[in-house]
PDB file of N, CA and C in Angstrom:
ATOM      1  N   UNK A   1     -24.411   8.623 -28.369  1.00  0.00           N
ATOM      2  CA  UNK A   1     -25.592   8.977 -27.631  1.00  0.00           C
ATOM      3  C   UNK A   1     -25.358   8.775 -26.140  1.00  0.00           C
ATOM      4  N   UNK A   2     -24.845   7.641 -25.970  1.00  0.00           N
ATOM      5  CA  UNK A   2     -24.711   7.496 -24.246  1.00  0.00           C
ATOM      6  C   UNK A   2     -23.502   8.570 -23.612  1.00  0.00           C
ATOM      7  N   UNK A   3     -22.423   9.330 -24.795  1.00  0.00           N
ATOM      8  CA  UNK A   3     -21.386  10.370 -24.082  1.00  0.00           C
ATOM      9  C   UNK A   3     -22.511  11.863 -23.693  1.00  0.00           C
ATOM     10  N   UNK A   4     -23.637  11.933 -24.659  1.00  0.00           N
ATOM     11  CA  UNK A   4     -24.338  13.159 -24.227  1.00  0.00           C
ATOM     12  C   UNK A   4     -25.130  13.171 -23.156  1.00  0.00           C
ATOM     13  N   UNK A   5     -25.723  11.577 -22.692  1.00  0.00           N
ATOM     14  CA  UNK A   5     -26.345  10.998 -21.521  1.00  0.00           C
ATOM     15  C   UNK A   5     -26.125  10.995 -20.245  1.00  0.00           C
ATOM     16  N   UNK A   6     -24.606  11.115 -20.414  1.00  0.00           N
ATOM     17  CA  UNK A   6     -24.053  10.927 -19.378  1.00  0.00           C
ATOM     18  C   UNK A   6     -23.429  12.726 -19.200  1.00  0.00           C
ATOM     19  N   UNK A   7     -23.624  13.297 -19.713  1.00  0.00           N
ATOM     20  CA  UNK A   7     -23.023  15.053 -19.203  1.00  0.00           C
ATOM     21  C   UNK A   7     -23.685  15.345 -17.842  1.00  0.00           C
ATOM     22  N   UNK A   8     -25.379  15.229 -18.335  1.00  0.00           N
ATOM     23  CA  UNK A   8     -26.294  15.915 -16.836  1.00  0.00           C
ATOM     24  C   UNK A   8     -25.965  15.074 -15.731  1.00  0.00           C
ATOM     25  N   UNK A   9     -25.648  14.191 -15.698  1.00  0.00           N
ATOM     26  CA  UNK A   9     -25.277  12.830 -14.889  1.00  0.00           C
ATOM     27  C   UNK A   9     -24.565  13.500 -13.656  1.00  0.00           C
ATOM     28  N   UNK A  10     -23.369  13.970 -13.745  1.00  0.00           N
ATOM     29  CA  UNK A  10     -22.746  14.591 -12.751  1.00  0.00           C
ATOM     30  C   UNK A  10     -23.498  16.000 -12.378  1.00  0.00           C
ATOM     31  N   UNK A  11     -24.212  16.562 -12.927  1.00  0.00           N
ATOM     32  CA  UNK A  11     -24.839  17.905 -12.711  1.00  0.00           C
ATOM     33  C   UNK A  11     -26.023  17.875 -11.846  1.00  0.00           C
ATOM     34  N   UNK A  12     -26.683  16.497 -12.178  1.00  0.00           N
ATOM     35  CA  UNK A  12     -27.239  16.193 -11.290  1.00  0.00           C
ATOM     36  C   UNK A  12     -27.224  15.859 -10.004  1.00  0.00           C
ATOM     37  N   UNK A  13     -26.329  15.461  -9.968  1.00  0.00           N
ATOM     38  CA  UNK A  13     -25.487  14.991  -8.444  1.00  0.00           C
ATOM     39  C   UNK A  13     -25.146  16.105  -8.003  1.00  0.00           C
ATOM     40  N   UNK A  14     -24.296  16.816  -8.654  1.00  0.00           N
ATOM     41  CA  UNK A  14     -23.298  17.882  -7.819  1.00  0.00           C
ATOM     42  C   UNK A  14     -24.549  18.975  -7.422  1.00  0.00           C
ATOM     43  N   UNK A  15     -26.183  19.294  -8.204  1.00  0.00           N
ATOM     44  CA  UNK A  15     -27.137  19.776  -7.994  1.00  0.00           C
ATOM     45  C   UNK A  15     -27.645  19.463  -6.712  1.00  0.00           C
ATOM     46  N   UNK A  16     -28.000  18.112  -6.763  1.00  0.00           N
ATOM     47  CA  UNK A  16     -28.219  17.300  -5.396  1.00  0.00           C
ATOM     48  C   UNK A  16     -27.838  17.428  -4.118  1.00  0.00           C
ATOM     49  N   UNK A  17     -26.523  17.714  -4.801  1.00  0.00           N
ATOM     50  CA  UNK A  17     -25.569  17.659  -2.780  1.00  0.00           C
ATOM     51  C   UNK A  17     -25.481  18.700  -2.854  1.00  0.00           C
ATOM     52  N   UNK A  18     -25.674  20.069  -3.656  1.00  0.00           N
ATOM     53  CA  UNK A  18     -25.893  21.510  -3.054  1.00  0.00           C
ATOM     54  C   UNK A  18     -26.883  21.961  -2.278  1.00  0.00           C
ATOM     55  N   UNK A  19     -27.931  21.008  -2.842  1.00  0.00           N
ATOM     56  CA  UNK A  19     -29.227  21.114  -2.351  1.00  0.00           C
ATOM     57  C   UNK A  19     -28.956  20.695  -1.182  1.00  0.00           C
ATOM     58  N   UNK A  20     -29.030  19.497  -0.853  1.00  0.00           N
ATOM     59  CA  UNK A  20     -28.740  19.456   0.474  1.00  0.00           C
ATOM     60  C   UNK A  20     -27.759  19.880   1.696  1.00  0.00           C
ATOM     61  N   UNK A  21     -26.519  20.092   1.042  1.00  0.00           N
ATOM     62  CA  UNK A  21     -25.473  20.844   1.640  1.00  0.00           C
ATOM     63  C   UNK A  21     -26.269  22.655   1.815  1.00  0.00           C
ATOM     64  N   UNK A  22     -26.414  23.059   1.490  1.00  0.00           N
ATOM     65  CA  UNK A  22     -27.654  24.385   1.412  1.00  0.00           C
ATOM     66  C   UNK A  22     -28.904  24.269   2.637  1.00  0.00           C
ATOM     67  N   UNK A  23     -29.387  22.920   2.447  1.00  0.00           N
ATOM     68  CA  UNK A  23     -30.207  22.661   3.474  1.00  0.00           C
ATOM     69  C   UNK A  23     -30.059  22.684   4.841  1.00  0.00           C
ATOM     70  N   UNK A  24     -28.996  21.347   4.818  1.00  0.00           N
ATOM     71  CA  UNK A  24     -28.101  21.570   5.988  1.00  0.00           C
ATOM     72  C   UNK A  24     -27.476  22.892   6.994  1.00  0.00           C
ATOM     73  N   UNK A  25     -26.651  23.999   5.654  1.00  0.00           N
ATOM     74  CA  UNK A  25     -26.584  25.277   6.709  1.00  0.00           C
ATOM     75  C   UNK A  25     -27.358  26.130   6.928  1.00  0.00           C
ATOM     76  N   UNK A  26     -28.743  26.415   6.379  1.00  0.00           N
ATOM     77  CA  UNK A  26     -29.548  26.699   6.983  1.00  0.00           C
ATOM     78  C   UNK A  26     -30.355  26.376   8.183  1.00  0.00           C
ATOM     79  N   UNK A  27     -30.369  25.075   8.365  1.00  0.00           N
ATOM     80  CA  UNK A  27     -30.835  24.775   9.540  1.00  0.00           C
ATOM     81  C   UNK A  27     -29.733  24.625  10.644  1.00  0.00           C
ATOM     82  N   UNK A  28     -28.679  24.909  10.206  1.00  0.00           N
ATOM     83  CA  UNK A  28     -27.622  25.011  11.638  1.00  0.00           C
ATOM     84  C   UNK A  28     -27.490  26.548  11.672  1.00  0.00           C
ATOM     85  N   UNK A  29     -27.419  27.098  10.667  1.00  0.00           N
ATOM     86  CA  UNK A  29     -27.659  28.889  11.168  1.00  0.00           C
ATOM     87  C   UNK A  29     -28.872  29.086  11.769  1.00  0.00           C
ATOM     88  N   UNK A  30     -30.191  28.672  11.620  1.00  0.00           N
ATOM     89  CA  UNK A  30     -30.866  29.039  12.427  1.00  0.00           C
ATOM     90  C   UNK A  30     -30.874  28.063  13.688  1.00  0.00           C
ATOM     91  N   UNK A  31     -30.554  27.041  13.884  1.00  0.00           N
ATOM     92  CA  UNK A  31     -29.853  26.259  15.257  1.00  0.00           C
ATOM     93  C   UNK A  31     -28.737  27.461  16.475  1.00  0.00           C
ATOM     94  N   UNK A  32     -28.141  27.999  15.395  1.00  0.00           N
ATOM     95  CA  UNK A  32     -27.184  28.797  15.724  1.00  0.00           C
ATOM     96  C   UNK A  32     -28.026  30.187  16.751  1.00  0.00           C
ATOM     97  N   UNK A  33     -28.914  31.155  15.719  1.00  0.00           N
ATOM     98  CA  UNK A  33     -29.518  31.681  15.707  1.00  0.00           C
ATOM     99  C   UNK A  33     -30.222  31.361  17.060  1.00  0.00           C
ATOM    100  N   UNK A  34     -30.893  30.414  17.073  1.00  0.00           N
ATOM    101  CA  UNK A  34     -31.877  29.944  18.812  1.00  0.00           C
ATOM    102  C   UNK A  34     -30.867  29.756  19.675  1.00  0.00           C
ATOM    103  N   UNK A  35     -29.792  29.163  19.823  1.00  0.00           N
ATOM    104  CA  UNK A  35     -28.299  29.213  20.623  1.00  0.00           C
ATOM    105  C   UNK A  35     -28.552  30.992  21.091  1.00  0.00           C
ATOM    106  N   UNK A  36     -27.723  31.338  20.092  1.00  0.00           N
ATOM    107  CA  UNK A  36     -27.812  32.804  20.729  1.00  0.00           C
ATOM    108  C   UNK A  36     -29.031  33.519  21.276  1.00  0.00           C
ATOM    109  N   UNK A  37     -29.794  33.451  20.706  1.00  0.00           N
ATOM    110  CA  UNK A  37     -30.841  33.951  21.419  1.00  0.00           C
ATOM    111  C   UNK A  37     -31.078  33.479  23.162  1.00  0.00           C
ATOM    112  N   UNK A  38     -31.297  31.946  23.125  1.00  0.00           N
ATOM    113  CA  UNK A  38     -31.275  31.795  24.160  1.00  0.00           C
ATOM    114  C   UNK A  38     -30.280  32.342  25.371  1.00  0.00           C
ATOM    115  N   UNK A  39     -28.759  32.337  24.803  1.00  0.00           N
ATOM    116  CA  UNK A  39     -27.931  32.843  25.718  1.00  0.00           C
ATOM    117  C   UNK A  39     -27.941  34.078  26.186  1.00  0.00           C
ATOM    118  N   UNK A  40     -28.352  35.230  25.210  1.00  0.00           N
ATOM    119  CA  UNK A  40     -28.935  36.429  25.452  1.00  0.00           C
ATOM    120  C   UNK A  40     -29.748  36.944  26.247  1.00  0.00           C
ATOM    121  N   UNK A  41     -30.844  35.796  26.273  1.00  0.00           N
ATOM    122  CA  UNK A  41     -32.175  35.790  27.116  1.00  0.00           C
ATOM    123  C   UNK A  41     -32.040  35.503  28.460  1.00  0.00           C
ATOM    124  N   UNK A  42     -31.405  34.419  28.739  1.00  0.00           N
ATOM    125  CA  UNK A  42     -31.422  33.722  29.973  1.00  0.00           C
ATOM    126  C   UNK A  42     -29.831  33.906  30.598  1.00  0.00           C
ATOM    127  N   UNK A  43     -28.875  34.366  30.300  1.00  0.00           N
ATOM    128  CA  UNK A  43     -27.585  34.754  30.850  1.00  0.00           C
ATOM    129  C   UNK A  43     -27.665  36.019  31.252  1.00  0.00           C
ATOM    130  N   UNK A  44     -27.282  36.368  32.690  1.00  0.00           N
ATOM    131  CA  UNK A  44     -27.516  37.656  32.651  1.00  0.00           C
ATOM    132  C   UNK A  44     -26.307  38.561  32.699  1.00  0.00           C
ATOM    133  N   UNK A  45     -26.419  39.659  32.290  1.00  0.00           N
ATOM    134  CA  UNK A  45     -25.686  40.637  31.665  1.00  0.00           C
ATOM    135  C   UNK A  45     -24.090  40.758  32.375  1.00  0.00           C
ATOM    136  N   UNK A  46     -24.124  40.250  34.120  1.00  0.00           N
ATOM    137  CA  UNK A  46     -23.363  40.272  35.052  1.00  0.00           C
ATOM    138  C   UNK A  46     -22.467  39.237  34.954  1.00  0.00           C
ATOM    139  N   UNK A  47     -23.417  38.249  34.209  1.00  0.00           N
ATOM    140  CA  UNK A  47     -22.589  36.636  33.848  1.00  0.00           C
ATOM    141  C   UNK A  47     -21.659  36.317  32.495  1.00  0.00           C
ATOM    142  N   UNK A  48     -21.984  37.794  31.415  1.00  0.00           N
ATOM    143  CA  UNK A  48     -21.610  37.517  30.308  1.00  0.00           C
ATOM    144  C   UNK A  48     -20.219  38.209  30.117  1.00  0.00           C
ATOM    145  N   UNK A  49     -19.027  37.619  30.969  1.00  0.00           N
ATOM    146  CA  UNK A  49     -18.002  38.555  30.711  1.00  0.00           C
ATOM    147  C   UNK A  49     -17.273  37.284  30.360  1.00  0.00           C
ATOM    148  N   UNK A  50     -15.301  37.547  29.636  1.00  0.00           N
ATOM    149  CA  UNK A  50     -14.197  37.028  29.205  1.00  0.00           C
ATOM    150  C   UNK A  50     -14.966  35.836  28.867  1.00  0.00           C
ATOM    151  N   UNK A  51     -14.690  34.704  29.138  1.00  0.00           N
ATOM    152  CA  UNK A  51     -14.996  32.946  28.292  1.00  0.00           C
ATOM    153  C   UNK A  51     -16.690  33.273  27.221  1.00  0.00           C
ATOM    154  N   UNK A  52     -17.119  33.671  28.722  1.00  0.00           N
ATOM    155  CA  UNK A  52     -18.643  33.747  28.134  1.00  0.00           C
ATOM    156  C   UNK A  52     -18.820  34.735  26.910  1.00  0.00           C
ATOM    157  N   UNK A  53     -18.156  35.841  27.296  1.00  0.00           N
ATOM    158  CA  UNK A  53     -18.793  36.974  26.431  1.00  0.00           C
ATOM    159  C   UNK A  53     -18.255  36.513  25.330  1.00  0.00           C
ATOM    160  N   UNK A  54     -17.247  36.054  24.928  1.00  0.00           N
ATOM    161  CA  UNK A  54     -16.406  35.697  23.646  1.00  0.00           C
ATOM    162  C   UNK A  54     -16.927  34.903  23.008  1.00  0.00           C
ATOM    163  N   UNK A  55     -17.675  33.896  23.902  1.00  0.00           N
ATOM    164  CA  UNK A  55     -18.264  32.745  22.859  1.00  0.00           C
ATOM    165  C   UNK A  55     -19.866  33.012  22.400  1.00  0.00           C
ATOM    166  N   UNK A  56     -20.487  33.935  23.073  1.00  0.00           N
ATOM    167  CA  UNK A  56     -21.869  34.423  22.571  1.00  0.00           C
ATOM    168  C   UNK A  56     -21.256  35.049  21.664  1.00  0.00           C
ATOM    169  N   UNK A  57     -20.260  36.078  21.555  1.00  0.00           N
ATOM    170  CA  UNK A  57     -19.672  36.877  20.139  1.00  0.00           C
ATOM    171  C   UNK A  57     -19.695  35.969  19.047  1.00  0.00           C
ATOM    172  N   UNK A  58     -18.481  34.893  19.305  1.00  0.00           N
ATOM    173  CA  UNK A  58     -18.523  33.793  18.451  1.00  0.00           C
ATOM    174  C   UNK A  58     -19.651  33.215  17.945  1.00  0.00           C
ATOM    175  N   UNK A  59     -20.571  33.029  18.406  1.00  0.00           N
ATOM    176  CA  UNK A  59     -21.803  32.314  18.424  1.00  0.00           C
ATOM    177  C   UNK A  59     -22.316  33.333  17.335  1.00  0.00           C
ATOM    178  N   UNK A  60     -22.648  34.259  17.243  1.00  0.00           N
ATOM    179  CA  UNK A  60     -23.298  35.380  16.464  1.00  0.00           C
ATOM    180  C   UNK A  60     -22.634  35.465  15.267  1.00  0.00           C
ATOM    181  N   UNK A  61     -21.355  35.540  15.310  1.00  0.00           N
ATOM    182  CA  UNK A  61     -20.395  36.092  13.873  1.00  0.00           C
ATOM    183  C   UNK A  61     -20.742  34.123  13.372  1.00  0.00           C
ATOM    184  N   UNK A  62     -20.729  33.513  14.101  1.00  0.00           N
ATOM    185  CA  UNK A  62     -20.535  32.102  13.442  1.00  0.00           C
ATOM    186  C   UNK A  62     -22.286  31.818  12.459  1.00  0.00           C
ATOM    187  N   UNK A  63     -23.152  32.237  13.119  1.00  0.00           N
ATOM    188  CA  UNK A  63     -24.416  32.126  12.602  1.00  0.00           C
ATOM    189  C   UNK A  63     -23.948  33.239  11.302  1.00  0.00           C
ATOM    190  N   UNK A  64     -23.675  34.429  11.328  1.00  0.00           N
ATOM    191  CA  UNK A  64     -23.769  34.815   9.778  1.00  0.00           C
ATOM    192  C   UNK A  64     -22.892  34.661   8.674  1.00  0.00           C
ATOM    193  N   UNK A  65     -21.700  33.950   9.196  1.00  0.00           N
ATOM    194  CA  UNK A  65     -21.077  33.276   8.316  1.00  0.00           C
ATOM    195  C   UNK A  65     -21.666  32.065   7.995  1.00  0.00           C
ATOM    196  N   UNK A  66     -22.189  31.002   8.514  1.00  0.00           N
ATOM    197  CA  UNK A  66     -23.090  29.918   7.851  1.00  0.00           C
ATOM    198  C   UNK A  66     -24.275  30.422   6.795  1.00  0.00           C
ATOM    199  N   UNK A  67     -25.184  31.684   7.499  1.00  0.00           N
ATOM    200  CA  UNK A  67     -25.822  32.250   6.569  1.00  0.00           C
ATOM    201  C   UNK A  67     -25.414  32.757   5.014  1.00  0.00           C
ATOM    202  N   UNK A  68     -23.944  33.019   5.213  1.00  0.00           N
ATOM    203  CA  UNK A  68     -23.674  33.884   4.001  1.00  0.00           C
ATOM    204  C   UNK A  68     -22.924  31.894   3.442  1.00  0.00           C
ATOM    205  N   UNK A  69     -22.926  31.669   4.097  1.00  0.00           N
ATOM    206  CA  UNK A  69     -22.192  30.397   2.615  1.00  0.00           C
ATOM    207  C   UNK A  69     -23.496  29.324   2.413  1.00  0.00           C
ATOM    208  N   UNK A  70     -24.730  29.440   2.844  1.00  0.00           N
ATOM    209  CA  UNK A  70     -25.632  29.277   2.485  1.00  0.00           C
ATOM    210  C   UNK A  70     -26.124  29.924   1.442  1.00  0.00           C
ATOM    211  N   UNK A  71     -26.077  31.428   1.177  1.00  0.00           N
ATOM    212  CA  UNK A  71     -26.757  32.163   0.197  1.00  0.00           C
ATOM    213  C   UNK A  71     -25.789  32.119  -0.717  1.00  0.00           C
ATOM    214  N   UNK A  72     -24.090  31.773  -0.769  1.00  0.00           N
ATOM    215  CA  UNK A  72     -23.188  31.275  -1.705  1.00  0.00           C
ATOM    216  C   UNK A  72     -23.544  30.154  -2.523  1.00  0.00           C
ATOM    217  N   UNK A  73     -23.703  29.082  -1.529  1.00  0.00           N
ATOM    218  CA  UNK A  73     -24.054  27.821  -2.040  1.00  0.00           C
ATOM    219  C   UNK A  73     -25.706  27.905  -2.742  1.00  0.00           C
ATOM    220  N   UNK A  74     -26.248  29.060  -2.538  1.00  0.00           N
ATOM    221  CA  UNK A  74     -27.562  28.928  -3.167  1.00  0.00           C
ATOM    222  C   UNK A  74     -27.245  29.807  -4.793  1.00  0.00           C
ATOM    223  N   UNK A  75     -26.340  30.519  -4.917  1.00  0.00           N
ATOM    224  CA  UNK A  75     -25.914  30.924  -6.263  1.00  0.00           C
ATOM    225  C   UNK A  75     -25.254  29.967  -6.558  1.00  0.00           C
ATOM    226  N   UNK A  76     -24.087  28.733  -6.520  1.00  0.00           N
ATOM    227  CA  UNK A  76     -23.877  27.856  -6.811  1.00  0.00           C
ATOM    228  C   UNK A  76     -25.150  27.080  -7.585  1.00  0.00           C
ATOM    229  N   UNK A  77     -25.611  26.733  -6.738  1.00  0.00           N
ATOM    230  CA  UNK A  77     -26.741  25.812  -7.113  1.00  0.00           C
ATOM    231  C   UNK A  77     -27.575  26.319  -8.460  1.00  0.00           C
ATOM    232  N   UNK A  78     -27.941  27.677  -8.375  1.00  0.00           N
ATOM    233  CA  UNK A  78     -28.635  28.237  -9.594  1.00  0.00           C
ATOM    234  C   UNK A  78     -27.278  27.952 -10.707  1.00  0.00           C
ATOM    235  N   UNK A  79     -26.222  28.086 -10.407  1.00  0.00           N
ATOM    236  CA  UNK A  79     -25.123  27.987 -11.862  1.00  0.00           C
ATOM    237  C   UNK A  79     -25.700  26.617 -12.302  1.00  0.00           C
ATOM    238  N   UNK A  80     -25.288  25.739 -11.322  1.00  0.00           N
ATOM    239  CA  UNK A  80     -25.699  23.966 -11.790  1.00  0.00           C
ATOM    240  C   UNK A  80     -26.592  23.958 -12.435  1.00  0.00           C
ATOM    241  N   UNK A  81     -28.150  24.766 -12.110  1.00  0.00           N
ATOM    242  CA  UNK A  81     -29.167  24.221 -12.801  1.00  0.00           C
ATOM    243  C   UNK A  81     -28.888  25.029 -13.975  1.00  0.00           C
ATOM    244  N   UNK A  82     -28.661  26.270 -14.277  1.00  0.00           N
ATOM    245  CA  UNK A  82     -28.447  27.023 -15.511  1.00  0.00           C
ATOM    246  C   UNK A  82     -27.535  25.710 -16.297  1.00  0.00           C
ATOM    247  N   UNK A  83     -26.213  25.617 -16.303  1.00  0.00           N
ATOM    248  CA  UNK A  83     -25.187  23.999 -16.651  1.00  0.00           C
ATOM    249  C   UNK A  83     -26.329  23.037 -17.497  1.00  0.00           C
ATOM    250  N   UNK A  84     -26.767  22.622 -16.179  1.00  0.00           N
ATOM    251  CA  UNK A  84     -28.019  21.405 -16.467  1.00  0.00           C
ATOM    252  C   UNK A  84     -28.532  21.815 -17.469  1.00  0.00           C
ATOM    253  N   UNK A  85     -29.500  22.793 -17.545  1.00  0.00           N
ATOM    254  CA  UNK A  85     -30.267  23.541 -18.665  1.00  0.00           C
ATOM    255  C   UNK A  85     -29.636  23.433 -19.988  1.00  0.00           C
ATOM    256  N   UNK A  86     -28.617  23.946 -19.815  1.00  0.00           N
ATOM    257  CA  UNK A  86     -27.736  23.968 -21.179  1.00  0.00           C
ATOM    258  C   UNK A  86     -27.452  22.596 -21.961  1.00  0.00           C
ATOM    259  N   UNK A  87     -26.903  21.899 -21.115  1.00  0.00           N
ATOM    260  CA  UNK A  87     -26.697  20.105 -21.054  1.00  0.00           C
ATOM    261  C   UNK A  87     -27.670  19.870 -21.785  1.00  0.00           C
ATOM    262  N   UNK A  88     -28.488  19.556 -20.849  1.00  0.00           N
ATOM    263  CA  UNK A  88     -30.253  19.245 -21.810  1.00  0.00           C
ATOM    264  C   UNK A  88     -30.644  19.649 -23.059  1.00  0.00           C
ATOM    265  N   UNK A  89     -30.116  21.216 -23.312  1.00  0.00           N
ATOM    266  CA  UNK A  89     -30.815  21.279 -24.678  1.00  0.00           C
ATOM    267  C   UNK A  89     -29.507  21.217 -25.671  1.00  0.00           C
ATOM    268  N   UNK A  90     -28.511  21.062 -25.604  1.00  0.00           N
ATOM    269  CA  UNK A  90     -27.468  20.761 -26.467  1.00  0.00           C
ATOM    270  C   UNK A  90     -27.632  19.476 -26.579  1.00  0.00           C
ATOM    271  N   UNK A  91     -28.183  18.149 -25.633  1.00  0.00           N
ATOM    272  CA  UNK A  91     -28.509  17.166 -25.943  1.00  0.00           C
ATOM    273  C   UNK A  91     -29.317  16.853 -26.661  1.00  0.00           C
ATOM    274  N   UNK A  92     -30.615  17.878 -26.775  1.00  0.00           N
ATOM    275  CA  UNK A  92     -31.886  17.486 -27.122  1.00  0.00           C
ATOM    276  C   UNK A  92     -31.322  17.540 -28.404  1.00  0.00           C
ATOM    277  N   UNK A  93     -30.729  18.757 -29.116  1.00  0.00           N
ATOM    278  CA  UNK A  93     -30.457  19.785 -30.455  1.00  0.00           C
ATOM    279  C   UNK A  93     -29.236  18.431 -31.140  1.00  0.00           C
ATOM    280  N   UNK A  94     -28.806  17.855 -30.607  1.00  0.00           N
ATOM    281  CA  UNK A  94     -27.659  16.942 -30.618  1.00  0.00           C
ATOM    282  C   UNK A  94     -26.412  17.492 -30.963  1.00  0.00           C
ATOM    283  N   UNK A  95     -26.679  18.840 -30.619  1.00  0.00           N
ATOM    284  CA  UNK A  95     -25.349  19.504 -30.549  1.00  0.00           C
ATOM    285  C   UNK A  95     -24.261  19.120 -29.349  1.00  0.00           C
ATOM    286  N   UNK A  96     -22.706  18.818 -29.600  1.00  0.00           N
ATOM    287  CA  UNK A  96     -21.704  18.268 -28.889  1.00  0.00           C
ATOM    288  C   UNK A  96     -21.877  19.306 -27.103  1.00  0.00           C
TER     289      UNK A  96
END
């Protein structure tokens, strides 16, 4: 009984820190997101050449790559809980 107890055990956790790892790049993509904007807004067009212009580029491609391993890590997370799900009722059923 305590080997079937202990399955969700890690699923839970590894659920946990997706969740929050998920949390986390969302709020730095949209951190990201107000970055650029602001630089857009208040730099003017005359100022945004070589160092500058490269790193507002950067700045932009970097926000939708955090976005997209956010919406990765958010299909992750649905696998875990699907896992979990399963865990649970093979426990309940006392199937191995």
């Amino acid at each position: 009984m305590n080997q079937v107890q202990s399955i969700p055990e890690p699923l839970d956790e590894a659920r946990a820190k997706t969740d929050q790892v998920q949390r986390d790049l969302e709020v730095a993509s949209a951190e990201l997101g107000l970055a650029h904007g602001a630089l857009e807004r208040h730099l003017p067009p005359k100022d945004r050449n070589n160092d500058v212009a490269w790193a507002i580029r950067q700045n932009a491609a970097l926000e939708r790559k955090v976005q997209q391993a956010a919406d990765e890590l958010e299909q992750v997370t649905e696998l875990l809980e699907q896992a979990q799900q399963q865990a649970a009722a093979g426990g309940a059923t006392g199937a191995p």
